[in-house]
Protein backbone atom coordinates (compact mmCIF):
# COMPACT_ATOMS: atom_id res chain seq x y z
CA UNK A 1 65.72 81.20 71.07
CA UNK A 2 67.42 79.33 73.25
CA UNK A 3 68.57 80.41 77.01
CA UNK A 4 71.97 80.79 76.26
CA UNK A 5 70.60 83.66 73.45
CA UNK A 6 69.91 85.54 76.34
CA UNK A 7 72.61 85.54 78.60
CA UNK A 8 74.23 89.29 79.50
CA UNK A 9 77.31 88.48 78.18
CA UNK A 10 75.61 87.77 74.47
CA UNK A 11 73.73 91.32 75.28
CA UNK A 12 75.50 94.59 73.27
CA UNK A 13 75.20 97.79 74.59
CA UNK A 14 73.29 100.20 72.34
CA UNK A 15 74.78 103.05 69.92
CA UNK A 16 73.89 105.41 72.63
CA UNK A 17 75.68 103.95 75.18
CA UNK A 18 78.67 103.17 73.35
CA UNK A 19 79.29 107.17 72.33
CA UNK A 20 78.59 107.52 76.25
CA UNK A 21 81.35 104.85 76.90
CA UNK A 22 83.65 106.39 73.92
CA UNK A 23 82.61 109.87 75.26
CA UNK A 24 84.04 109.36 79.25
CA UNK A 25 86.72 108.12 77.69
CA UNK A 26 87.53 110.95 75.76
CA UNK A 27 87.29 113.52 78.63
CA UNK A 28 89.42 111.04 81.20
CA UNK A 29 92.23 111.00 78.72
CA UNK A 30 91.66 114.74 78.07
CA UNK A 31 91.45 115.09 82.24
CA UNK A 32 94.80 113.26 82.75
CA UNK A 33 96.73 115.21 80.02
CA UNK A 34 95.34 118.37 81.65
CA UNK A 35 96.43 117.30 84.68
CA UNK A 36 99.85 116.37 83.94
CA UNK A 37 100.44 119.59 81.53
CA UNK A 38 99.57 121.50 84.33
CA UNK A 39 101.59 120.15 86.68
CA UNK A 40 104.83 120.29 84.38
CA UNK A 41 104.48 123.59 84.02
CA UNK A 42 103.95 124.97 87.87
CA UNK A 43 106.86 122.04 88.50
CA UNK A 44 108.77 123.89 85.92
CA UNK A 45 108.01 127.39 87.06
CA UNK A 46 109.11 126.38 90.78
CA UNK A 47 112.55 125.14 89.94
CA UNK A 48 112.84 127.91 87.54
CA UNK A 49 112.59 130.49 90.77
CA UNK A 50 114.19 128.19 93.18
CA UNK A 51 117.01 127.61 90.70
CA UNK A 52 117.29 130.90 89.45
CA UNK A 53 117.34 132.84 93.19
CA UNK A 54 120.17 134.60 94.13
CA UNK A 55 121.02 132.59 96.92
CA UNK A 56 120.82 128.91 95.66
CA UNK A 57 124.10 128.17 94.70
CA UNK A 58 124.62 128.40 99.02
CA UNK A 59 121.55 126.82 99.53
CA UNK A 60 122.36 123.98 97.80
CA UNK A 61 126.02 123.73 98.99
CA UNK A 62 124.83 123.70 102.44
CA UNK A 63 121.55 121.07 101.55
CA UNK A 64 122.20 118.83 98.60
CA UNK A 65 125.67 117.84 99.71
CA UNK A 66 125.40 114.34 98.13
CA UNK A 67 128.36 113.46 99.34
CA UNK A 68 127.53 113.94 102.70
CA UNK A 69 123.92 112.11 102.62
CA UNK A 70 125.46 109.19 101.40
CA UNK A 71 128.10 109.41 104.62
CA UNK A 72 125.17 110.43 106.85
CA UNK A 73 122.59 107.84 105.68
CA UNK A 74 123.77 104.71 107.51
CA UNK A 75 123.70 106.93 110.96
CA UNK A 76 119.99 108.11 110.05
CA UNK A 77 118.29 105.38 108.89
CA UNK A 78 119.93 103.39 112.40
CA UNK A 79 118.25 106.36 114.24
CA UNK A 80 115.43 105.95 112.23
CA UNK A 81 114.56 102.41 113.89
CA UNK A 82 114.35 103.49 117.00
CA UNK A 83 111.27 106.02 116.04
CA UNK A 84 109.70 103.37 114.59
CA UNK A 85 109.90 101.32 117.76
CA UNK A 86 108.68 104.21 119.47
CA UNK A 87 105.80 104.78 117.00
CA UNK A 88 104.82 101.51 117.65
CA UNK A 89 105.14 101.25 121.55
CA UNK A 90 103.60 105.10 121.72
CA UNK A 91 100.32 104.69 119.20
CA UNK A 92 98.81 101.12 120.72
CA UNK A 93 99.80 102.96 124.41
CA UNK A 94 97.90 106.52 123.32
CA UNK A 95 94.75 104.52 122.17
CA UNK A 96 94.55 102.80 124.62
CA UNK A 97 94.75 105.49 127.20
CA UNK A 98 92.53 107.84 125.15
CA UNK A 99 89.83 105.03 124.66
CA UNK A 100 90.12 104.45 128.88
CA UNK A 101 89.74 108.09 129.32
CA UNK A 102 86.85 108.86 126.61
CA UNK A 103 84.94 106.07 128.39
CA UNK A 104 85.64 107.32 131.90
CA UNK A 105 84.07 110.91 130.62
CA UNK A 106 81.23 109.40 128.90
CA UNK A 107 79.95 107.65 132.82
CA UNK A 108 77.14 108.73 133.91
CA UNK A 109 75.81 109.27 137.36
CA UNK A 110 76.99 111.37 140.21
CA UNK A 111 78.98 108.93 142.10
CA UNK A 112 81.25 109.11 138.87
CA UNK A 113 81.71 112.84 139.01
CA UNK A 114 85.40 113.00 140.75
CA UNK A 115 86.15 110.35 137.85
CA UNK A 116 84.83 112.80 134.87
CA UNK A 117 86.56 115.77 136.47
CA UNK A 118 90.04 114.13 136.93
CA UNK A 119 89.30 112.81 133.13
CA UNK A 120 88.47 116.43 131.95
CA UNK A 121 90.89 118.03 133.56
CA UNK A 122 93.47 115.37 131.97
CA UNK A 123 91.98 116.29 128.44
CA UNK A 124 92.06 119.78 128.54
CA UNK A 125 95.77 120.39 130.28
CA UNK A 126 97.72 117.89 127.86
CA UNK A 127 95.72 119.13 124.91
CA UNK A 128 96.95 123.10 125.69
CA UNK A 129 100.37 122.18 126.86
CA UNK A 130 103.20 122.25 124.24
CA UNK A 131 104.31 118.79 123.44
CA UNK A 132 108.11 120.06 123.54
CA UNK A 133 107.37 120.97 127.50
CA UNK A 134 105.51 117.98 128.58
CA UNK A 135 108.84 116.19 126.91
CA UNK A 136 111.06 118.80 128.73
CA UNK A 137 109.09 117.81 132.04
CA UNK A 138 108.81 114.47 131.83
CA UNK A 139 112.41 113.91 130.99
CA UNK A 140 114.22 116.48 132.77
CA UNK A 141 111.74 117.28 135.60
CA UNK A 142 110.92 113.44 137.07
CA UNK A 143 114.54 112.88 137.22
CA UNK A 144 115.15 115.92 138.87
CA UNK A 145 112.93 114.04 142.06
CA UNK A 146 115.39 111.33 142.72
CA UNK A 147 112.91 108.44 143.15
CA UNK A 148 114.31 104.84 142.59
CA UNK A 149 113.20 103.22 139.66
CA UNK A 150 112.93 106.07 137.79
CA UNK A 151 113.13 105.06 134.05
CA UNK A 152 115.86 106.31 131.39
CA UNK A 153 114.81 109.28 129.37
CA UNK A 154 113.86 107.07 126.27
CA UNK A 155 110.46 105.77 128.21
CA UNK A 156 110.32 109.34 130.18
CA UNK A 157 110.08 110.94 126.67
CA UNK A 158 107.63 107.85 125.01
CA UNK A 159 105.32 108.69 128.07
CA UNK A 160 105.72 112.44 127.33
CA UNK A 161 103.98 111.37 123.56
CA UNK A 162 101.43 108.69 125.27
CA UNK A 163 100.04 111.38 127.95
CA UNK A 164 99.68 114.25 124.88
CA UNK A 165 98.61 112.40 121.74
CA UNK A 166 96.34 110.00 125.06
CA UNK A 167 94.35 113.59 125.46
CA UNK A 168 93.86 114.29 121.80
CA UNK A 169 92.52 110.61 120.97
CA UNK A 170 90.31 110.58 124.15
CA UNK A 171 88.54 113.69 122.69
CA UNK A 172 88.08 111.84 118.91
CA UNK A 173 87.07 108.18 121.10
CA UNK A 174 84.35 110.48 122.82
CA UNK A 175 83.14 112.35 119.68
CA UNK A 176 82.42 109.10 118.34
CA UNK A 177 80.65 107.62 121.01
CA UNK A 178 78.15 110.25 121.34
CA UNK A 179 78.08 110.06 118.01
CA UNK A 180 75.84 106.79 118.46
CA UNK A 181 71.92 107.36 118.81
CA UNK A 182 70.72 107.54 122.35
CA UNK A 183 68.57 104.88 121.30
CA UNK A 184 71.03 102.52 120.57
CA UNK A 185 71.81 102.03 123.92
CA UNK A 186 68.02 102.22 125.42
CA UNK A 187 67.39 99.13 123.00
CA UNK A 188 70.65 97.20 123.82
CA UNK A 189 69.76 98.03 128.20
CA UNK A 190 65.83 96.81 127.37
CA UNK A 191 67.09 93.47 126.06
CA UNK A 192 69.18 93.32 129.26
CA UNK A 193 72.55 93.97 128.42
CA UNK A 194 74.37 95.50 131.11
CA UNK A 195 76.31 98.89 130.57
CA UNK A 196 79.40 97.66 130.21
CA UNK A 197 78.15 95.01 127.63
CA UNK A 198 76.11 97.73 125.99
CA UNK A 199 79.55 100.04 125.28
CA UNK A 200 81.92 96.91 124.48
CA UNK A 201 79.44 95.44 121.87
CA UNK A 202 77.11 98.13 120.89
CA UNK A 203 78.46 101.83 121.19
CA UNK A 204 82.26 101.20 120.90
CA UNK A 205 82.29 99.03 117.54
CA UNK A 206 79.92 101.79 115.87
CA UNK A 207 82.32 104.77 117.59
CA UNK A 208 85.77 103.72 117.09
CA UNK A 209 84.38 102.30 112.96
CA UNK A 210 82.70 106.07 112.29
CA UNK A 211 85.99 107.96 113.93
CA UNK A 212 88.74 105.68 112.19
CA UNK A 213 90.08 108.31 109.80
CA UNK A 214 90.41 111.17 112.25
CA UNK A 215 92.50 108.31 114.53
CA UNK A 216 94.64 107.47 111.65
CA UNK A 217 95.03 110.92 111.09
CA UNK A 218 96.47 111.80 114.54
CA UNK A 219 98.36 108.23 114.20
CA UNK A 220 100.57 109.70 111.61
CA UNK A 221 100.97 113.45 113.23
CA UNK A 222 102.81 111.05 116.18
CA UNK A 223 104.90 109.62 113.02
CA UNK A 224 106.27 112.51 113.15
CA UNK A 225 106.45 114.00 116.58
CA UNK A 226 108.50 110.86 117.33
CA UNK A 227 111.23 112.51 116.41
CA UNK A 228 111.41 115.21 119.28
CA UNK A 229 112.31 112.54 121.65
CA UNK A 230 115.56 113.36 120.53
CA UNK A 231 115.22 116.73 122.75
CA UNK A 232 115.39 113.86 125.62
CA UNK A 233 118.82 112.54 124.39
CA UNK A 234 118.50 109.26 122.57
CA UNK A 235 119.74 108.80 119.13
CA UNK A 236 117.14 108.76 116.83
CA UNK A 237 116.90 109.86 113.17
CA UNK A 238 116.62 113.36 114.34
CA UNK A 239 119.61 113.54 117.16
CA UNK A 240 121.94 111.28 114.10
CA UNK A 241 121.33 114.49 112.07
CA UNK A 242 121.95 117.14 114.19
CA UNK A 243 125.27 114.97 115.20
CA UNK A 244 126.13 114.47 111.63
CA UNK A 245 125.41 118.09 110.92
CA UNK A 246 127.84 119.08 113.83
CA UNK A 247 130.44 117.25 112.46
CA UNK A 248 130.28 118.31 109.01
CA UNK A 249 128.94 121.96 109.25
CA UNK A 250 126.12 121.08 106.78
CA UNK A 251 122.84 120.80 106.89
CA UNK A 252 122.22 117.47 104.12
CA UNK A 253 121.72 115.22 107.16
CA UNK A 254 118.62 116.90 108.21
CA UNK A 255 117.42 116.51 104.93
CA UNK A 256 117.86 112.89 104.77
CA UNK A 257 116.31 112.36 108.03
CA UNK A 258 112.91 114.40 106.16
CA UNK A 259 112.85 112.27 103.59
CA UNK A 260 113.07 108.88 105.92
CA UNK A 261 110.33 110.19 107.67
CA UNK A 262 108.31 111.40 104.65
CA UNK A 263 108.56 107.88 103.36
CA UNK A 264 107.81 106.07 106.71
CA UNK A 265 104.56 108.29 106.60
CA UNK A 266 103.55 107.11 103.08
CA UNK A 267 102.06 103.57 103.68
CA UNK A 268 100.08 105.15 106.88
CA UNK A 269 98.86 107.98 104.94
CA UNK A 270 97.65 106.08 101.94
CA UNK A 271 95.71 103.72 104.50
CA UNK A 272 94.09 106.59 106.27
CA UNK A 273 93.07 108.66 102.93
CA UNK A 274 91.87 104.89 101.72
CA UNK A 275 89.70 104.60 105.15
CA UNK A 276 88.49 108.03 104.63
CA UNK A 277 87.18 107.19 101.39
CA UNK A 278 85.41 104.11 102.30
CA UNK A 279 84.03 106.16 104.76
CA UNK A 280 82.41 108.51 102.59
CA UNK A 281 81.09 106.00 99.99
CA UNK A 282 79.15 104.27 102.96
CA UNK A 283 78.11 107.59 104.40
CA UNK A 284 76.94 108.48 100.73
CA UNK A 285 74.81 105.24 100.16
């Protein structure tokens, strides 16, 4: 027998495993017909009611204008850049600040304590207020002061999403960093790393890796509440809508703006459920 006799690919699996093999295979294929059977029928049954209501011949007059999302479309998707500028601008601005403000609650000492209170007190009003009122204050109320230099609604209504979504993240940054084993950073201070080396290359690369799914998550609830800047004024997706709907009576422009947004929020949802379940298969090993 000669070496290459044995090599894996010349091995065959046995009978047993191959009625295994055959037999996984048989209950996928039977899984995925289930599955789609399944979901025919409930798809069926819903556009059965919806269809068969007494009010849908309105409801779709007055929402499936086709005409009019084809009119309203260029207006939407142009309003649709600017919340994608904003989600841009308003997500690396909210990390930031809710990193800054997880590690300014996380100091430790007395001569910190005016720091951890303003912090706390930070967290805990932005994360009760209604985000439609901080954008109502912020856009309407610092104007109102008369200060020079005052910025234009637009940024008065991005820093209305940065302060909010800024509280929510601190509270997810500082989960995760106490997250990390006291020990952790007992080891990293005996080998003479300083605290602030001990959080940038010990505690934050562990925190920020084991709290990346909630993040995302929150990252694509702003996808969304990117859209009531347009309670500030500019023309986003949202405002080119409610414009468009003015105009025509008809509510098909809101629609379209849904669906914009629905598939902006696809590639950043399949990336967070993908993290997620990473996540769990290194958890589970």
């Amino acid at each position: 027998m000669t070496p290459s006799d044995i090599q894996p690919s010349n091995i065959q699996p046995s009978d047993i495993q191959r009625g295994r093999i055959a037999y996984r295979r048989r209950r996928a294929v039977r899984s995925v017909l289930i599955a789609a059977v399944s979901t025919a029928v409930l798809g069926t049954l819903l556009v059965v009611a919806v269809t068969g209501s007494p009010g849908w011949a309105r409801v779709r007059e007055s929402f499936l204008d086709w005409g009019i999302a084809r009119d309203s479309f260029p207006a939407v998707l142009d309003g649709l850049w600017l919340n994608i500028r904003l989600l841009v601008v308003c997500a690396v601005l909210a990390l930031t600040l809710g990193l800054l403000i997880a590690v300014l609650r996380t100091l430790r000492g007395p001569v910190f304590f005016p720091v951890r209170a303003l912090a706390t007190t930070y967290t805990y009003t932005f994360r009760g207020v209604p985000l439609i009122i901080v954008i109502y204050l912020f856009a309407f109320g610092i104007p109102g002061l008369r200060l020079q230099g005052t910025p234009g609604v637009l940024v008065l209504g991005a820093a209305a999403l940065v302060v909010t979504y800024g509280a929510y993240l601190a509270e997810v940054f500082r989960a995760g960093i106490e997250s990390v084993h006291p020990s952790q950073l007992a080891a990293a201070r005996s080998l003479g790393l300083t605290y602030r080396q001990t959080m940038r290359h010990v505690v934050l690369p562990q925190a920020v890796r084991r709290v990346a799914p909630p993040l995302l998550n929150d990252t694509v609830a702003l996808q969304k509440d990117v859209g009531l800047v347009s309670l500030a004024g500019p023309i986003d997706a949202v405002r080119a809508a409610q414009i468009s709907t003015a105009e025509t009576f008809n509510y098909t422009p809101y629609l379209v703006a849904a669906v914009l947004f629905v598939l902006l929020a696809l590639p950043l949802i399949a990336i967070t459920d993908g993290v997620t379940m990473r996540a769990a298969r290194r958890q589970g090993a």
